[in-house]
C-alpha atoms as a PDB file:
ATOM      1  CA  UNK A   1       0.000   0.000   0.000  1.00  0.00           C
ATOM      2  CA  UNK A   2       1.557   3.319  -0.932  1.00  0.00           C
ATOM      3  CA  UNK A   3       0.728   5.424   2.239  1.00  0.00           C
ATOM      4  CA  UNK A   4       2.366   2.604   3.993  1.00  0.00           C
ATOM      5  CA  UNK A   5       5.563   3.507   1.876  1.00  0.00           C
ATOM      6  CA  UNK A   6       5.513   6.828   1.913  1.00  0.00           C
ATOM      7  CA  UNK A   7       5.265   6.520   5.389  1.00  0.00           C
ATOM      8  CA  UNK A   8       8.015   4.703   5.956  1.00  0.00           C
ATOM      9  CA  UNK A   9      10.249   7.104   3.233  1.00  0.00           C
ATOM     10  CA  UNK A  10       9.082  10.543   4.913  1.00  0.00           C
ATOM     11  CA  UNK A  11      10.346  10.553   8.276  1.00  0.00           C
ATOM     12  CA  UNK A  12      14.109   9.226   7.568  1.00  0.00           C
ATOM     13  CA  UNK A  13      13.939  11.710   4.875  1.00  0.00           C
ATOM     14  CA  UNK A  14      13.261  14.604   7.509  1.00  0.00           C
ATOM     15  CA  UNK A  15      15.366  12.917  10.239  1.00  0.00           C
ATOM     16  CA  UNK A  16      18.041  13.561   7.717  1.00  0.00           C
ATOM     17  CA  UNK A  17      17.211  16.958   6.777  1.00  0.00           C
ATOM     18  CA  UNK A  18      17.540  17.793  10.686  1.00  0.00           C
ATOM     19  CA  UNK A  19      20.432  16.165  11.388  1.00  0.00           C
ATOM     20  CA  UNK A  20      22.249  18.226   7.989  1.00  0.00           C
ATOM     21  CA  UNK A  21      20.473  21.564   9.566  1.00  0.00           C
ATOM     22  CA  UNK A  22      22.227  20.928  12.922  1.00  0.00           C
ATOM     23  CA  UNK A  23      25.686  19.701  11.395  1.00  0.00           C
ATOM     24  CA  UNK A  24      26.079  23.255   9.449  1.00  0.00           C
ATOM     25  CA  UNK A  25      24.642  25.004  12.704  1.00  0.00           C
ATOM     26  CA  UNK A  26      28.213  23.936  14.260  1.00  0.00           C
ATOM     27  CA  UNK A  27      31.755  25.456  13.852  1.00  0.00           C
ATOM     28  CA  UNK A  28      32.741  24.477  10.194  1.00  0.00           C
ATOM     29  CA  UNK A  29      36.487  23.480   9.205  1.00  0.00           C
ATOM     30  CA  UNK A  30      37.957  21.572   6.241  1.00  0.00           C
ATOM     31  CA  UNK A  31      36.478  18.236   7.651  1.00  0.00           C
ATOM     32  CA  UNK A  32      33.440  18.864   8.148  1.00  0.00           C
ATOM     33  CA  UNK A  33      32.691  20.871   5.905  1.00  0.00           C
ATOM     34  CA  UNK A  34      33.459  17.999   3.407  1.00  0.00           C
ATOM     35  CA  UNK A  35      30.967  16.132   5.467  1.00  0.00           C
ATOM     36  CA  UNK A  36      28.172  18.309   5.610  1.00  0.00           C
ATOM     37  CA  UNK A  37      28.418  18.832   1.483  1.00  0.00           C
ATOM     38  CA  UNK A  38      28.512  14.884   1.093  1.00  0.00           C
ATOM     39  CA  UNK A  39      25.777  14.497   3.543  1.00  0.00           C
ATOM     40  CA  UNK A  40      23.768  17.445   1.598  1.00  0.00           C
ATOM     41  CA  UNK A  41      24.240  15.595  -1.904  1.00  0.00           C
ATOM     42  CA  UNK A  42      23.555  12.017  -0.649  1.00  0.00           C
ATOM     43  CA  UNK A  43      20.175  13.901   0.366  1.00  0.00           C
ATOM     44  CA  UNK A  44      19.227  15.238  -2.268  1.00  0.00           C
ATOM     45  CA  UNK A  45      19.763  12.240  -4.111  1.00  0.00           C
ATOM     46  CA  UNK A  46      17.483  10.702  -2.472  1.00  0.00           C
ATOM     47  CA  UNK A  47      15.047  13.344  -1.826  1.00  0.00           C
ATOM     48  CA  UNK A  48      14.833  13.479  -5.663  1.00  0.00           C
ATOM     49  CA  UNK A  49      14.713   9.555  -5.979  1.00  0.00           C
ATOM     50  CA  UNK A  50      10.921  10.227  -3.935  1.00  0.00           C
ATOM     51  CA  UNK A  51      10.332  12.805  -5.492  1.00  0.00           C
ATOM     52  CA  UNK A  52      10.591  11.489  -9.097  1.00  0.00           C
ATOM     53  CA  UNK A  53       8.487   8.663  -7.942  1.00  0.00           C
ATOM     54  CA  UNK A  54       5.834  10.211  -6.160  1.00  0.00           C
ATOM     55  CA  UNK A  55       5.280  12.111  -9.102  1.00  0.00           C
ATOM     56  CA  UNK A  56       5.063   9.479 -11.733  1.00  0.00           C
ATOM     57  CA  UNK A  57       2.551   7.524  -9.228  1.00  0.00           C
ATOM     58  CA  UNK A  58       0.927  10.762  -8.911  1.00  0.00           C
ATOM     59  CA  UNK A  59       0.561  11.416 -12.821  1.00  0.00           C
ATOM     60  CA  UNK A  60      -0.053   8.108 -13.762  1.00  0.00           C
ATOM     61  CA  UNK A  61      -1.293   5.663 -11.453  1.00  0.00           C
ATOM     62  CA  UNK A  62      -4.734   4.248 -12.138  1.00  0.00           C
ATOM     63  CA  UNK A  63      -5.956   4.110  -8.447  1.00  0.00           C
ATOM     64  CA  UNK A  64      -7.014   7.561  -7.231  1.00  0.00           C
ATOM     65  CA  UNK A  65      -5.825   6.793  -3.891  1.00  0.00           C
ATOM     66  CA  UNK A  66      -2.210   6.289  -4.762  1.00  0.00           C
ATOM     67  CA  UNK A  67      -2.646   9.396  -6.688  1.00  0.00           C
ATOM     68  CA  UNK A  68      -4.061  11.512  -3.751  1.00  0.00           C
ATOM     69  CA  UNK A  69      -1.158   9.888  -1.181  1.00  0.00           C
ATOM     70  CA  UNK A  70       1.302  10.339  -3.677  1.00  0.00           C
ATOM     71  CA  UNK A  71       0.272  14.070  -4.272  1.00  0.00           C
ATOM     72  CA  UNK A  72       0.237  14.586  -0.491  1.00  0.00           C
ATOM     73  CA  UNK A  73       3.931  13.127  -0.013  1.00  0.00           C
ATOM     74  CA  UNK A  74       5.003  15.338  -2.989  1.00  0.00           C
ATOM     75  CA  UNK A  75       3.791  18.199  -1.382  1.00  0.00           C
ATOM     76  CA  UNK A  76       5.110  16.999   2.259  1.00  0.00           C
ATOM     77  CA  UNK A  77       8.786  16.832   0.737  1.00  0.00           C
ATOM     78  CA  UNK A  78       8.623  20.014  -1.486  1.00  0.00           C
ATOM     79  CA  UNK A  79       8.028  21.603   1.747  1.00  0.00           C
ATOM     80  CA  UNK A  80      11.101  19.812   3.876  1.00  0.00           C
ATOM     81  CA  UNK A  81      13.187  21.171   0.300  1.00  0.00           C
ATOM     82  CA  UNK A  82      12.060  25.130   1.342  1.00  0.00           C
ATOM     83  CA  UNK A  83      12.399  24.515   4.494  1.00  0.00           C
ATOM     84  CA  UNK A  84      16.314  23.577   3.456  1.00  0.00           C
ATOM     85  CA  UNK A  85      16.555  25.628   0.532  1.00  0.00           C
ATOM     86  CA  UNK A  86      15.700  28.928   2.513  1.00  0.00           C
ATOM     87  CA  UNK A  87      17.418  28.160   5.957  1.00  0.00           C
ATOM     88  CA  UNK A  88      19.615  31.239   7.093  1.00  0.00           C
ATOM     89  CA  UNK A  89      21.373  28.992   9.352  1.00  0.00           C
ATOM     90  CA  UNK A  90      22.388  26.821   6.576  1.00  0.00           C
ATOM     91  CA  UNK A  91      23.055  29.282   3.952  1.00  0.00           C
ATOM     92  CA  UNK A  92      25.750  31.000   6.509  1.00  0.00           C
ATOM     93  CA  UNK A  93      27.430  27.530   7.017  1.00  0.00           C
ATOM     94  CA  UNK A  94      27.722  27.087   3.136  1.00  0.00           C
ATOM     95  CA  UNK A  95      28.991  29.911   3.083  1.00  0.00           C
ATOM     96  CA  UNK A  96      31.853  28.923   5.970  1.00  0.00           C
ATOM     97  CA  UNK A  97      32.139  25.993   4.590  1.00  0.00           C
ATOM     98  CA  UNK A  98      32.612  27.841   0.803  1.00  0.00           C
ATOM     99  CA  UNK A  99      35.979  29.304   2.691  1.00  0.00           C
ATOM    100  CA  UNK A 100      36.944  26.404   4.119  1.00  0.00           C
ATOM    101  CA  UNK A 101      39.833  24.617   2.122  1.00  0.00           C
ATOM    102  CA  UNK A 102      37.953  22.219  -0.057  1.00  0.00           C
ATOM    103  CA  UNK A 103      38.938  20.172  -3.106  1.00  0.00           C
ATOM    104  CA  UNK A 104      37.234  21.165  -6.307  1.00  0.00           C
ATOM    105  CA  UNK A 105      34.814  18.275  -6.836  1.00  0.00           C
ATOM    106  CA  UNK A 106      33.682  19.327  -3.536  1.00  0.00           C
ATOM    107  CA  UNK A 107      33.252  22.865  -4.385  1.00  0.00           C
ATOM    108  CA  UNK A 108      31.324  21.927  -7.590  1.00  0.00           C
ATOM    109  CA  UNK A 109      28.539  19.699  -5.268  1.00  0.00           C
ATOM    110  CA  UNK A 110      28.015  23.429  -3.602  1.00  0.00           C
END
């Protein structure tokens, strides 16, 4: 049943999200900056994995209940990717992090 695996999807995803707000919320150096950018891509990676998929259930799914729940989680996680995309406390630890010494693959991710 699709509510029963978006259910199980949603809150890891904004577990995550948290825990990736609260490591760029501390003091930022080299290493962990380098951590907080992988654990920002491996994120979004999947954020976008369930988000891709909601969406073709969403468009395309015969049942009209897997289309409403599917609708719902799309809306759930474009709200968690705001919430992320406009954080202040985030933005100013990219930003720390920018300064930090990082190699350029990991200055591309950013």
């Amino acid at each position: 049943h699709l509510e029963h695996e978006l259910s199980l999807s949603l809150p890891p995803l904004k577990s995550e999200s948290e825990r990736i707000l609260e490591m760029g919320a501390t003091s930022v150096s080299p290493k962990t900056g380098s951590d907080v950018i992988e654990k920002m891509d491996d994120f979004s990676n999947e954020l976008c994995k369930v988000l891709d998929a909601s969406e073709v259930v969403r468009s395309a799914h015969v049942d009209e209940e897997w289309r409403r729940e599917a609708a719902r989680a799309r809306r759930e996680l474009s709200l968690l990717t705001h919430r992320l995309n406009s954080n202040t406390i985030m933005a100013e630890a990219l930003q720390r992090i920018k300064e930090c010494n990082l190699s350029r693959e990991e200055r591309r991710i950013r």
